[in-house]
Protein backbone atom coordinates (compact mmCIF):
# COMPACT_ATOMS: atom_id res chain seq x y z
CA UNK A 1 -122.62 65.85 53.80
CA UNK A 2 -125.34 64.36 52.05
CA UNK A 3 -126.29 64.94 48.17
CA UNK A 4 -129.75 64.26 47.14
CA UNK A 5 -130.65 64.18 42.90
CA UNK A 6 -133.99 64.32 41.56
CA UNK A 7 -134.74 63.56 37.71
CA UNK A 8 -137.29 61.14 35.58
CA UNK A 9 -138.09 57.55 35.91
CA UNK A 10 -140.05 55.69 33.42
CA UNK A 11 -141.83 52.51 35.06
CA UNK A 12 -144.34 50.85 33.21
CA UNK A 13 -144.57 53.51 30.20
CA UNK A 14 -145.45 56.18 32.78
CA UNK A 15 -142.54 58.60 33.93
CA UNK A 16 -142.52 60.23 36.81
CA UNK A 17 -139.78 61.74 39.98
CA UNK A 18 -137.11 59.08 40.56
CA UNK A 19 -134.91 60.49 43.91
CA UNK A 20 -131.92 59.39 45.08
CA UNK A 21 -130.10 59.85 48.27
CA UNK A 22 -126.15 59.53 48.19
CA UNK A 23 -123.58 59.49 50.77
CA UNK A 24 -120.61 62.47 51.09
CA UNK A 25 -118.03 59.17 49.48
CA UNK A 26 -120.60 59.14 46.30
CA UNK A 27 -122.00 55.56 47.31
CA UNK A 28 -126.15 55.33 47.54
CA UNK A 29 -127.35 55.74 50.86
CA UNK A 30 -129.24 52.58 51.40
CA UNK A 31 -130.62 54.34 54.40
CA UNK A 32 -133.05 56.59 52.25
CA UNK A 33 -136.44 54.29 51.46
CA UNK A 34 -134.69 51.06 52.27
CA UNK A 35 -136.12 48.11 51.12
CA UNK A 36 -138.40 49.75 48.40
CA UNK A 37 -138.15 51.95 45.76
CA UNK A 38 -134.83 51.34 43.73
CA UNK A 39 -132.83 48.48 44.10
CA UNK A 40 -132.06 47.76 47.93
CA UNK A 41 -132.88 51.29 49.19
CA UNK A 42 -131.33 54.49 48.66
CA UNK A 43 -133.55 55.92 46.12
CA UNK A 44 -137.68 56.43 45.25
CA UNK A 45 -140.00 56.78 42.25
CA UNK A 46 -143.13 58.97 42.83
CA UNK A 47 -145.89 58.98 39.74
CA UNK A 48 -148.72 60.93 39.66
CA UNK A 49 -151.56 58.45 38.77
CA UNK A 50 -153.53 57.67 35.44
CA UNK A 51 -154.20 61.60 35.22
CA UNK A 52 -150.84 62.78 35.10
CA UNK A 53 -148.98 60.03 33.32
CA UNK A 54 -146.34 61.65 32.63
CA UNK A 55 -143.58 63.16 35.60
CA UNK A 56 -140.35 65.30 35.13
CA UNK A 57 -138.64 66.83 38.16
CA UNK A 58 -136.39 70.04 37.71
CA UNK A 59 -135.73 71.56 41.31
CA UNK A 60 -135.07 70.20 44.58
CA UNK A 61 -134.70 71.56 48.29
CA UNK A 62 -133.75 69.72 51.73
CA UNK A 63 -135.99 71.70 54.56
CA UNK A 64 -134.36 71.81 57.69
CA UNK A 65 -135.59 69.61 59.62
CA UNK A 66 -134.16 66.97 56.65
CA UNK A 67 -137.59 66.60 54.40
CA UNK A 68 -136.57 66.83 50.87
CA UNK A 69 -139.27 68.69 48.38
CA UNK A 70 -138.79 67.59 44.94
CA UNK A 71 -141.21 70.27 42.20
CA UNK A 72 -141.39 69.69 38.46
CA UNK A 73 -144.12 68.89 35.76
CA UNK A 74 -147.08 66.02 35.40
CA UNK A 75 -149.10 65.76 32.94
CA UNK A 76 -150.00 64.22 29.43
CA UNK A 77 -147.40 62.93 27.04
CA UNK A 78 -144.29 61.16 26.71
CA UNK A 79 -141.47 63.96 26.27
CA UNK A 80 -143.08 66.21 24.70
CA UNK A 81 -146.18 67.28 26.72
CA UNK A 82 -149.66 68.06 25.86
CA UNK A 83 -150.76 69.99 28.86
CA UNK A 84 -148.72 69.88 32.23
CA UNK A 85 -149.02 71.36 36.34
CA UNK A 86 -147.19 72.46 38.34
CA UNK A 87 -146.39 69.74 41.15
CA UNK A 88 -144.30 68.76 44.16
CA UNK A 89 -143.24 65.85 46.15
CA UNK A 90 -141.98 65.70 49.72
CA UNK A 91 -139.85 63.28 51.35
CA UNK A 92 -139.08 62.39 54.99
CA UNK A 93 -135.18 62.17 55.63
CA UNK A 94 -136.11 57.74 55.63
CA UNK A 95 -137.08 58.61 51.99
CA UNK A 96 -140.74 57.95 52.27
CA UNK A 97 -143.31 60.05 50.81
CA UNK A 98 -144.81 62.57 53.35
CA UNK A 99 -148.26 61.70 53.64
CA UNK A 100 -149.12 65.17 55.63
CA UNK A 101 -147.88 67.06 53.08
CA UNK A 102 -151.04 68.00 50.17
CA UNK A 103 -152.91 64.71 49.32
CA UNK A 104 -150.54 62.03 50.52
CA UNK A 105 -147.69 63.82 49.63
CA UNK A 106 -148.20 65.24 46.39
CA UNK A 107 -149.22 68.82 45.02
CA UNK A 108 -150.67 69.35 42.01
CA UNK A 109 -151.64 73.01 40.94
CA UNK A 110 -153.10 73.53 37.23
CA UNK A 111 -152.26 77.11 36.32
CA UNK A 112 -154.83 79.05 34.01
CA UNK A 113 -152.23 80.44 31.33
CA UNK A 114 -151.94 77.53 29.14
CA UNK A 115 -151.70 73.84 29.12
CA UNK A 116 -148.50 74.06 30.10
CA UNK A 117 -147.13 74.56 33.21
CA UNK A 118 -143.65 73.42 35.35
CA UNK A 119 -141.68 74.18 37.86
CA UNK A 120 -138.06 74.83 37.33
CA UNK A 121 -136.79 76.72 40.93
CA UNK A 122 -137.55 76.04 45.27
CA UNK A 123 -136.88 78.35 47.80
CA UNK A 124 -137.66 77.26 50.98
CA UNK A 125 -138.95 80.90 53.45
CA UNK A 126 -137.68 80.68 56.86
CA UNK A 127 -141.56 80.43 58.05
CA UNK A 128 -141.59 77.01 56.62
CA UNK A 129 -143.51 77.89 52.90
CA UNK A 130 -142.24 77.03 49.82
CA UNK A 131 -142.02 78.95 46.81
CA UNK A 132 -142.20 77.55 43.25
CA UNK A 133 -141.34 79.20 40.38
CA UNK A 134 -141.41 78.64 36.55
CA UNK A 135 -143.32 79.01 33.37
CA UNK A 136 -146.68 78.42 31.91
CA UNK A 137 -148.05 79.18 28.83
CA UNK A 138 -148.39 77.10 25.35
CA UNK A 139 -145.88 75.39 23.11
CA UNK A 140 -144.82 77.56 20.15
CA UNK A 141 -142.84 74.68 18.99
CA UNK A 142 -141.52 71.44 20.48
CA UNK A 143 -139.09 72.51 23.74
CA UNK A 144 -140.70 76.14 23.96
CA UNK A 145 -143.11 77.87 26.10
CA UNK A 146 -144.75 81.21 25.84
CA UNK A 147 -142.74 83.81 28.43
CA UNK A 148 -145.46 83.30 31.33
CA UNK A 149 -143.45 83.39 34.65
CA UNK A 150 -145.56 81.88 37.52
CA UNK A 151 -145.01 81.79 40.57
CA UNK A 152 -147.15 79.96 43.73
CA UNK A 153 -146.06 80.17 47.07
CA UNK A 154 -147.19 76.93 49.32
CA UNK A 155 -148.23 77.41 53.12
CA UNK A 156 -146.27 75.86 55.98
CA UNK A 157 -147.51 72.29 57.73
C-alpha cells in the first residue's frame, strides 16, 4: 500500500500543491519524481504561474491506472484570498506532471458566482471523468464563503 498527501508549498513567496508519495513503512518513496521536486525524490511542487500566485490543495484521488489528481484553489493572495478557481493537477505514478491532461497538466476553471472559488472533494466515475466539488461565492468575512455549492464534472482522456 501506498499513501499519497497533497497540501501547500510556498517557494519563492508563491504557494502552490506540494505532493508527496510515501511507502506502506511511512518512509518517502524516492521513486515518485526522483531527482526533482523535493529533496532526492519522493515528492513535487506544482504552481500555477504569475496569474494564480497563490495554490492550496484540499482533495486528492489515485485513478486506476496509478495517476494521482490533486484539486484545490489558485488564485490571488497569500492566505487569505482575493479571488480564487477552481483547479487540478495530475500526476503519473513516476510523479511527473501529466502533460496530456488540460494545458500541461493543469486545470483551471473560473466559476461565475464570486471571486471565490475551490475545490474541497474528487470522485473519480468509472468512465474515467472526474468530478469536483466545492464552493464559490464571496468572503463575508476572513475564512467564509457564501453557501454556493459547485460542482464541474471533467471529461475522460
Amino acid at each position: 500500500m501506498t499513501l499519497v498527501s497533497g497540501g501547500i508549498t510556498v517557494v519563492n513567496n508563491q504557494t502552490g500543491f506540494g505532493v508527496v508519495r510515501y511507502n506502506s513503512n511511512g518512509n518517502i518513496d524516492t521513486t515518485f519524481n526522483p531527482g526533482g521536486g523535493i529533496g532526492s525524490g519522493g515528492g513535487i511542487i506544482t504552481g500555477f504561474g504569475n496569474s494564480f500566485p497563490a495554490g492550496s490543495a484540499f482533495a486528492l484521488a489515485i485513478q486506476s491506472n496509478g495517476d494521482v489528481v490533486v484539486a484545490g484553489q489558485a488564485g490571488i493572495g497569500n492566505q487569505q484570498f482575493t479571488s480564487s478557481s477552481f483547479v487540478l493537477a495530475r500526476y503519473t505514478p513516476a510523479g511527473q506532471l501529466d502533460t496530456t491532461f488540460g494545458s500541461n497538466g493543469t486545470v483551471t476553471m473560473t466559476l461565475s458566482q464570486g471571486p471565490l472559488s475551490f475545490v474541497s472533494a474528487l470522485v473519480l466515475q468509472s468512465d474515467g471523468k472526474i468530478v469536483a466539488a466545492g464552493n464559490t461565492g464571496t468572503a463575508e468575512q476572513p475564512g467564509s464563503y457564501l453557501n454556493n455549492f459547485a460542482v464541474a464534472r471533467y471529461l475522460a482522456q
